[in-house]
PDB file of N, CA and C in Angstrom:
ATOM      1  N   UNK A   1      70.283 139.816 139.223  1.00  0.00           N
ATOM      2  CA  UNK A   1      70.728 139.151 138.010  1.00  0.00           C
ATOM      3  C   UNK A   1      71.850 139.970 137.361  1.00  0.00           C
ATOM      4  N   UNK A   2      72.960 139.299 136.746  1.00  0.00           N
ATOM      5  CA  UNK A   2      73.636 139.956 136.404  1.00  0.00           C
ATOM      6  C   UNK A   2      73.666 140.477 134.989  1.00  0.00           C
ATOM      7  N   UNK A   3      74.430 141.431 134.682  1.00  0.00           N
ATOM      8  CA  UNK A   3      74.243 142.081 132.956  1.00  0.00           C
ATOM      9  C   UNK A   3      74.920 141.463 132.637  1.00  0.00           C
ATOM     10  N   UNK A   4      74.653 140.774 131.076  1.00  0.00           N
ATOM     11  CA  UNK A   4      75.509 140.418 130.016  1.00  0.00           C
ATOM     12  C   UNK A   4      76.871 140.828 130.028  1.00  0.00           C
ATOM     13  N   UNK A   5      76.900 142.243 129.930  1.00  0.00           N
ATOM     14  CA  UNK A   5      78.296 142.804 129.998  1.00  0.00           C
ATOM     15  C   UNK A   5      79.292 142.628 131.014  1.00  0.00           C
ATOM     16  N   UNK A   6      78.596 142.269 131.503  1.00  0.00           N
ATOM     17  CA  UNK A   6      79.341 142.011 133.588  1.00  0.00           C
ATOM     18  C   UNK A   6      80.465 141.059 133.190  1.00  0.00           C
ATOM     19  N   UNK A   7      79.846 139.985 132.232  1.00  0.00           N
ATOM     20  CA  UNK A   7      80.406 138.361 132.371  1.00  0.00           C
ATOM     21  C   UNK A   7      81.426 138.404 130.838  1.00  0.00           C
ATOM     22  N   UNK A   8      80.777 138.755 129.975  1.00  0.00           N
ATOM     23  CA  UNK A   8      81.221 139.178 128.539  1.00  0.00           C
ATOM     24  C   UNK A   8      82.162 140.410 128.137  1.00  0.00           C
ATOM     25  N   UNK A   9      82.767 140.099 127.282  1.00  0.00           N
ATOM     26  CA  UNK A   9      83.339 142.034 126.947  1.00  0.00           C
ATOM     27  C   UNK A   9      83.461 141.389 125.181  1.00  0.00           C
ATOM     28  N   UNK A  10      82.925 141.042 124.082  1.00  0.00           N
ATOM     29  CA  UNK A  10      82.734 140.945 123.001  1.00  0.00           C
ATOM     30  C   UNK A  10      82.740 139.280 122.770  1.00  0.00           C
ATOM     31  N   UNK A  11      83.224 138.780 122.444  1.00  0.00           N
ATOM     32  CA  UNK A  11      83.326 136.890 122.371  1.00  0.00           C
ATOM     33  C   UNK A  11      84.101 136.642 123.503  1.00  0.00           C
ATOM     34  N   UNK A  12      85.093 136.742 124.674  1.00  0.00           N
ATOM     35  CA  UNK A  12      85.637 136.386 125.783  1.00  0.00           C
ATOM     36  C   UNK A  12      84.877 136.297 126.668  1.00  0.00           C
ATOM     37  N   UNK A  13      84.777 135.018 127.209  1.00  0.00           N
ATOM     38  CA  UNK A  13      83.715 134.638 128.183  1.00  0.00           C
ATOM     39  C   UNK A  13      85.189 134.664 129.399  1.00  0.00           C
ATOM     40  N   UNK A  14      84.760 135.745 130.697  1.00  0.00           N
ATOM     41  CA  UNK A  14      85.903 135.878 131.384  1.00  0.00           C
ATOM     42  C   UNK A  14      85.578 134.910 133.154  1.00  0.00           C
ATOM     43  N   UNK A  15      84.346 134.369 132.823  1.00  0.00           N
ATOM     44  CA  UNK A  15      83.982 133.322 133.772  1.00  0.00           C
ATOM     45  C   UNK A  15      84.557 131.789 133.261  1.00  0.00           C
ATOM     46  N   UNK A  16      85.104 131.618 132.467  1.00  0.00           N
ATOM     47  CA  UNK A  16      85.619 130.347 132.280  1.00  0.00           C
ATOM     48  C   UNK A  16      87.142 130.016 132.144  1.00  0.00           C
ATOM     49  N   UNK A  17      88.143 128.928 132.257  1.00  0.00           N
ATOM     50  CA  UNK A  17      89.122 129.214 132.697  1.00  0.00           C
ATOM     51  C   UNK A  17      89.723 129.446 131.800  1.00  0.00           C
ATOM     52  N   UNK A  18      91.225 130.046 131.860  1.00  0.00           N
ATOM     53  CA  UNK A  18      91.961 130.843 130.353  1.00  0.00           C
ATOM     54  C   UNK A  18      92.024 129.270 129.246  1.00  0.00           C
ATOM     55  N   UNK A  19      92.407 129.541 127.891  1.00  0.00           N
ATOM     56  CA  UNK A  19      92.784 128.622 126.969  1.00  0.00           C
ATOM     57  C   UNK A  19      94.850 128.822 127.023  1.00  0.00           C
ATOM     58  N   UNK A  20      95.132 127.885 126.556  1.00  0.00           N
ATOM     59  CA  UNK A  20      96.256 127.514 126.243  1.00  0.00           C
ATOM     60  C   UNK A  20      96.441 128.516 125.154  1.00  0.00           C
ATOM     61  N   UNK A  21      97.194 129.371 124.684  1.00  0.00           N
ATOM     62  CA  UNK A  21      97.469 130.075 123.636  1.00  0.00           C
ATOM     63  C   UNK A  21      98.532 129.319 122.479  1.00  0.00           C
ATOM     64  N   UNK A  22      99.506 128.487 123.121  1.00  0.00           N
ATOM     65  CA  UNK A  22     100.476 127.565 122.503  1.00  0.00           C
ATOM     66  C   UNK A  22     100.374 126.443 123.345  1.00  0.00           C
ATOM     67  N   UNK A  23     101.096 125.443 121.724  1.00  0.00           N
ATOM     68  CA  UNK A  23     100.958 124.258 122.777  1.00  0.00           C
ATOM     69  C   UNK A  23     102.946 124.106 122.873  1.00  0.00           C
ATOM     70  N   UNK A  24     103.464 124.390 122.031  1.00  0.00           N
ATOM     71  CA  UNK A  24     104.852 124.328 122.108  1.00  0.00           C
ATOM     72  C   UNK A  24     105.483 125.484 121.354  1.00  0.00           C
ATOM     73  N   UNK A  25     106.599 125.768 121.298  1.00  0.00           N
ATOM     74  CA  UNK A  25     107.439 126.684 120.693  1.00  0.00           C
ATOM     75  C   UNK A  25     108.488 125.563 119.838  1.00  0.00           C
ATOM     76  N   UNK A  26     108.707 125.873 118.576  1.00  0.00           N
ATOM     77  CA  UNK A  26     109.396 125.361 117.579  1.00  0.00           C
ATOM     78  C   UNK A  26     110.761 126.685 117.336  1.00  0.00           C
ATOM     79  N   UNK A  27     111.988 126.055 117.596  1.00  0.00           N
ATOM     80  CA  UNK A  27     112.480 127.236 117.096  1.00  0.00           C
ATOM     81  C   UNK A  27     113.377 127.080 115.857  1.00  0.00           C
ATOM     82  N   UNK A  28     113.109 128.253 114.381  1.00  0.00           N
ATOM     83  CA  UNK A  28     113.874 127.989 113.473  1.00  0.00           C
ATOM     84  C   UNK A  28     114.708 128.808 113.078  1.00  0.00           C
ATOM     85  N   UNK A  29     115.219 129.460 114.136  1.00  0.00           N
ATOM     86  CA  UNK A  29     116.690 130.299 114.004  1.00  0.00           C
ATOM     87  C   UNK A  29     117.177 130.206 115.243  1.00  0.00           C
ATOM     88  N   UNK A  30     118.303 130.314 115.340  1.00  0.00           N
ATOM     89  CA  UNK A  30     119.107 130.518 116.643  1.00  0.00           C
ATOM     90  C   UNK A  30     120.481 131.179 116.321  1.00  0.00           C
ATOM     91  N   UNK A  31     121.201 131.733 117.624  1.00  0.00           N
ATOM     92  CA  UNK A  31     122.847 132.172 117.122  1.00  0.00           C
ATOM     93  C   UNK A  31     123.156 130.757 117.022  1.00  0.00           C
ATOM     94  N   UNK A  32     124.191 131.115 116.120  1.00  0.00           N
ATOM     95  CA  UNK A  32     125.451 129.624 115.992  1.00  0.00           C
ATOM     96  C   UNK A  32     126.887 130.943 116.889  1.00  0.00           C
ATOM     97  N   UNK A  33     127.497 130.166 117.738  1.00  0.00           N
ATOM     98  CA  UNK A  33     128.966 130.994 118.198  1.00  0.00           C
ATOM     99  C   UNK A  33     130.013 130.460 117.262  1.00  0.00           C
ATOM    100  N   UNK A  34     130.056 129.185 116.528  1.00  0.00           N
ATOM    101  CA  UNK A  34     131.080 128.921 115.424  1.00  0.00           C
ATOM    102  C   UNK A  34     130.878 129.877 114.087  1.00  0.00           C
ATOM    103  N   UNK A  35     129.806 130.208 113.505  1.00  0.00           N
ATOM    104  CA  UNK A  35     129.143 131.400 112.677  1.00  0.00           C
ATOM    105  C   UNK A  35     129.154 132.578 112.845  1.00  0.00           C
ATOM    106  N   UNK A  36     128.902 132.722 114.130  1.00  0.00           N
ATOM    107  CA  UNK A  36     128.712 134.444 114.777  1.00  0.00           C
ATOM    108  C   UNK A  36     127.954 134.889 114.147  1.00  0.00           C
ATOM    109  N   UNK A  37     126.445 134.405 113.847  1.00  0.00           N
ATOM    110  CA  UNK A  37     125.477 134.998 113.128  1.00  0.00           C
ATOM    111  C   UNK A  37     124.008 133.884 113.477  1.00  0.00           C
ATOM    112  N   UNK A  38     122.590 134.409 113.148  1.00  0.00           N
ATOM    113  CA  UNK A  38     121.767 134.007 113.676  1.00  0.00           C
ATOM    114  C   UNK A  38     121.522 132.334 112.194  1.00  0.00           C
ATOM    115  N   UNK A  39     121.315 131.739 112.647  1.00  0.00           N
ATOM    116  CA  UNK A  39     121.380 130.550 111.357  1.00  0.00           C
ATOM    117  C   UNK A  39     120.083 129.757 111.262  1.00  0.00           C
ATOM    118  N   UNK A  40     119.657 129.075 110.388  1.00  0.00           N
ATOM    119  CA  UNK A  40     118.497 128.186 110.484  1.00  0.00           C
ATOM    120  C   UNK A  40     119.045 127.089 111.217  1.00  0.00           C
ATOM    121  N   UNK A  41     117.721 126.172 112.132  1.00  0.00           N
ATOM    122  CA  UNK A  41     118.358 125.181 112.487  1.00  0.00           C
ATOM    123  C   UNK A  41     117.547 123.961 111.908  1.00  0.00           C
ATOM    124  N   UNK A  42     118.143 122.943 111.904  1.00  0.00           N
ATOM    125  CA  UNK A  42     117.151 121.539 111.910  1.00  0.00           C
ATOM    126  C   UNK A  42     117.543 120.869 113.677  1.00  0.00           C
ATOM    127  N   UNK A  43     116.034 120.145 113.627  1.00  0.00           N
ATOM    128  CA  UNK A  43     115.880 119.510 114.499  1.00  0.00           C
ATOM    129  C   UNK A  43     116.081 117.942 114.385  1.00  0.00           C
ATOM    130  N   UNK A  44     117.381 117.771 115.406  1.00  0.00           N
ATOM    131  CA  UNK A  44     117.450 115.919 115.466  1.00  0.00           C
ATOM    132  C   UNK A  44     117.029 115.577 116.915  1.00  0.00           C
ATOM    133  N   UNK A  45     116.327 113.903 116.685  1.00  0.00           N
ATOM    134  CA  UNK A  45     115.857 113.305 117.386  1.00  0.00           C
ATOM    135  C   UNK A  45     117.740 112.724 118.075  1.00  0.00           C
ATOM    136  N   UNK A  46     117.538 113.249 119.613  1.00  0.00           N
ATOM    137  CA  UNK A  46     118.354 112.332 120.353  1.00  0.00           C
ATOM    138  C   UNK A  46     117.795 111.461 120.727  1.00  0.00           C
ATOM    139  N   UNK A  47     117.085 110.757 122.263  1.00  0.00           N
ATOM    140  CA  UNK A  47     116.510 109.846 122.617  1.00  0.00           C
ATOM    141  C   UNK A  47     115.056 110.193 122.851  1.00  0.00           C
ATOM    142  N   UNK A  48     114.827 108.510 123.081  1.00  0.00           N
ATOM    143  CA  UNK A  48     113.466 108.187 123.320  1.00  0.00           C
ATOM    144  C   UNK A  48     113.521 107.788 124.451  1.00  0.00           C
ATOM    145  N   UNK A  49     112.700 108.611 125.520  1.00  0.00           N
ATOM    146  CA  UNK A  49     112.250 108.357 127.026  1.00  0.00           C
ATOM    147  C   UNK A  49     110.857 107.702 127.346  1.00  0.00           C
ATOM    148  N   UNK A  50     110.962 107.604 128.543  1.00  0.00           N
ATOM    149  CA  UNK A  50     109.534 107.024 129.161  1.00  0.00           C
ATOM    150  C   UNK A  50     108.289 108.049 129.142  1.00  0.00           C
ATOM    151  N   UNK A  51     109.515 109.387 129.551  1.00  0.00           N
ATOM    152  CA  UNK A  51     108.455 110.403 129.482  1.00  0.00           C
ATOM    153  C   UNK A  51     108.038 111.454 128.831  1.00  0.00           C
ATOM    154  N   UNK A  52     109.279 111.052 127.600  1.00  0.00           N
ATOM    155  CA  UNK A  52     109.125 112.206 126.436  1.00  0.00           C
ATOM    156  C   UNK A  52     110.273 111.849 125.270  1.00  0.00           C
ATOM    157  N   UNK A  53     110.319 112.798 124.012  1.00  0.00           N
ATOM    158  CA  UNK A  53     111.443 112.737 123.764  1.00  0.00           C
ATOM    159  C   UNK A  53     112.350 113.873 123.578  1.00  0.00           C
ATOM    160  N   UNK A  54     113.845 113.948 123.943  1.00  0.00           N
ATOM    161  CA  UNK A  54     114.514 114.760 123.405  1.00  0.00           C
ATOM    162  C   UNK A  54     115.071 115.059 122.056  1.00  0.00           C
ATOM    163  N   UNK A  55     115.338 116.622 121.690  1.00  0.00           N
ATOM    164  CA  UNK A  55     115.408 116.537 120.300  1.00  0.00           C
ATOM    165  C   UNK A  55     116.877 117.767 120.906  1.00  0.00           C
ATOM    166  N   UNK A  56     117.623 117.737 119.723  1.00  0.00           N
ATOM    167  CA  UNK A  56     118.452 119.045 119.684  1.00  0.00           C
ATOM    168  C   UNK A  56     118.711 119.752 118.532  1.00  0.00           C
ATOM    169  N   UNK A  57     118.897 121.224 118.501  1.00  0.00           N
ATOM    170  CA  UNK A  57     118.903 121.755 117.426  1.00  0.00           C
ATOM    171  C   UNK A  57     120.338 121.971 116.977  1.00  0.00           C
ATOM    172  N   UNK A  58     120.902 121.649 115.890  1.00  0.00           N
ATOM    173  CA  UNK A  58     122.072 121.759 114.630  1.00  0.00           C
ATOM    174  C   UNK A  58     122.175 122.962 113.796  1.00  0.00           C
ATOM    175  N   UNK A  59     122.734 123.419 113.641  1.00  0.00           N
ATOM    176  CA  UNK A  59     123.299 124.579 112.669  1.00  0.00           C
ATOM    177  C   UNK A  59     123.573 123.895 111.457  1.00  0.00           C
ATOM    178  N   UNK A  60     122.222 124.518 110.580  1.00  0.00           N
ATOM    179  CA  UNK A  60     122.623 124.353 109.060  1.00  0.00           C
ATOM    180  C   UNK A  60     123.587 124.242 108.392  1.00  0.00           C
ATOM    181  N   UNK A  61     124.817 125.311 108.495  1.00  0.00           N
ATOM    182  CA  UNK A  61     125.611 125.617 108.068  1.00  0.00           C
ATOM    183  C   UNK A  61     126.993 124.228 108.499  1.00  0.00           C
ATOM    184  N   UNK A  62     127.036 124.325 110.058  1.00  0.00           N
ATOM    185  CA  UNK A  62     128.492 124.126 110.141  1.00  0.00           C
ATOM    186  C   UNK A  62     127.956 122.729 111.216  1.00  0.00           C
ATOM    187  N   UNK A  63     126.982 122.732 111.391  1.00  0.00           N
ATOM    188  CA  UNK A  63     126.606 121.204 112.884  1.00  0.00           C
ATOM    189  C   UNK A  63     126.590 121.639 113.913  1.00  0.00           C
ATOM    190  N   UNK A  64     127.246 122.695 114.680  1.00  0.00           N
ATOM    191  CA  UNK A  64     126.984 123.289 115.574  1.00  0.00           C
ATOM    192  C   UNK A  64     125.869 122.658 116.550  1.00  0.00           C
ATOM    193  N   UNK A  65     125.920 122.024 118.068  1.00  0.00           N
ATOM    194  CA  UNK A  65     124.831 121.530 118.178  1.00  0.00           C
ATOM    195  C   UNK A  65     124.634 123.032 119.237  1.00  0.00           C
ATOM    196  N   UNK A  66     122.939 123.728 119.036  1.00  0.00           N
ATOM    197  CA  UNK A  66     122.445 125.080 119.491  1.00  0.00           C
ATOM    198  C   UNK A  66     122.190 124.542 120.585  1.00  0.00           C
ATOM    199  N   UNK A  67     121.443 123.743 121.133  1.00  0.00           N
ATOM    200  CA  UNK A  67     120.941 123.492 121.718  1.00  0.00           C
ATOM    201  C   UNK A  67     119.547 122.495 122.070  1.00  0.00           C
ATOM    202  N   UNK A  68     119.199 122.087 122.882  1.00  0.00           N
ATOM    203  CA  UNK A  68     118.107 121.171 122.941  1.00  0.00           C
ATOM    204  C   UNK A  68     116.718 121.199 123.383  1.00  0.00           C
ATOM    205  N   UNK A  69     115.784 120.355 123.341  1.00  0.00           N
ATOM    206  CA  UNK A  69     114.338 120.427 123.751  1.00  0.00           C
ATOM    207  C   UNK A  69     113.620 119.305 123.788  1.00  0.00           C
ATOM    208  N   UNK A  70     112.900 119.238 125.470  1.00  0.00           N
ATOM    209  CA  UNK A  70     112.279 117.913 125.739  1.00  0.00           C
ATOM    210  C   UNK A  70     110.541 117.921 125.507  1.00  0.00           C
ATOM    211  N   UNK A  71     110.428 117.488 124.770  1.00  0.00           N
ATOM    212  CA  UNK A  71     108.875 117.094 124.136  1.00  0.00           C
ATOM    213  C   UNK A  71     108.223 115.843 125.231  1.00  0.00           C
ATOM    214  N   UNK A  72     107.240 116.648 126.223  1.00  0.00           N
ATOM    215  CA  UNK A  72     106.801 115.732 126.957  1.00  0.00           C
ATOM    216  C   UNK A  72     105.247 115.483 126.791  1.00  0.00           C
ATOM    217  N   UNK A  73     105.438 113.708 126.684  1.00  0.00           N
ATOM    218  CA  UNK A  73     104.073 113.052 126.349  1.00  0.00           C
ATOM    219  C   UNK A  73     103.910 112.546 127.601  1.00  0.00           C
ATOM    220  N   UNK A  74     102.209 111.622 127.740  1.00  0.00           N
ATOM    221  CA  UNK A  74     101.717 110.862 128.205  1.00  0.00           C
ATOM    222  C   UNK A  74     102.110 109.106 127.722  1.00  0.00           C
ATOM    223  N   UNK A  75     102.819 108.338 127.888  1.00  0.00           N
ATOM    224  CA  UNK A  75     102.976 107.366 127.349  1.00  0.00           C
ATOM    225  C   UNK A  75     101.975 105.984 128.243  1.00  0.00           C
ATOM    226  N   UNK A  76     101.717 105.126 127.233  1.00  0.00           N
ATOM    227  CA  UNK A  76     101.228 103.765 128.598  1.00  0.00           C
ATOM    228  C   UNK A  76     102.982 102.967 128.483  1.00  0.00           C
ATOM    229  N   UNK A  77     103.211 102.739 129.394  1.00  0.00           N
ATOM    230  CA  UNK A  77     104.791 102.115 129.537  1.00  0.00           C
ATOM    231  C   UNK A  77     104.709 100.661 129.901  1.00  0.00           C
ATOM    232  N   UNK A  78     105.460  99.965 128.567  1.00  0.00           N
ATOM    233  CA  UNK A  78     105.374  98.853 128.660  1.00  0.00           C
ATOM    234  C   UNK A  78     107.002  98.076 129.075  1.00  0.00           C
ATOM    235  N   UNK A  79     107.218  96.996 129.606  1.00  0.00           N
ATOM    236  CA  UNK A  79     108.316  96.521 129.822  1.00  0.00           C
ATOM    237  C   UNK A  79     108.614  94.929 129.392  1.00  0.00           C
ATOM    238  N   UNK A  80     109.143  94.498 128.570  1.00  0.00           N
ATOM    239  CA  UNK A  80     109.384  93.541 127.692  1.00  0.00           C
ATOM    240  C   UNK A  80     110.465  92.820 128.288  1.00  0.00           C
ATOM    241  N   UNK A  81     110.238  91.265 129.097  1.00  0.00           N
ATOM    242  CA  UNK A  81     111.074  90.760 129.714  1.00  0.00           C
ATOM    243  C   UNK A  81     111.191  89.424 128.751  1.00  0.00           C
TER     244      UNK A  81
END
């Protein structure tokens, strides 16, 4: 039989499979290269996909587009003829 401690090391049960630690990363700074400095960004919705959506991030300051990020769902997909 095995010891408690074998399987345990304080609340981590190391027989079961890992957890997700994040489910996404949000980011609210980035460089801007029109700024030359690190800036807040907002996030705009570009499109809506089948299998997710894309968003890209803007520079507060000047529009700058930083860069982008695809948010992927499970959708039921419907087609409207």
């Amino acid at each position: 039989m095995k010891n408690k401690k074998d399987t345990q090391l304080g609340n981590v049960n190391y027989n079961s499979p890992p957890q997700e630690a994040f489910a996404q990363f949000e980011a609210s700074v980035l460089f801007c290269p029109r700024c030359r400095r690190a800036v807040p960004v907002r996030k705009r919705l570009l499109l809506i996909l089948p299998e997710g959506e894309k968003y890209e991030y803007l520079c507060t300051f000047c529009s700058e587009s930083l860069g982008s990020k695809m948010e992927f769902e499970e959708r039921d997909i419907k087609i409207l003829i």
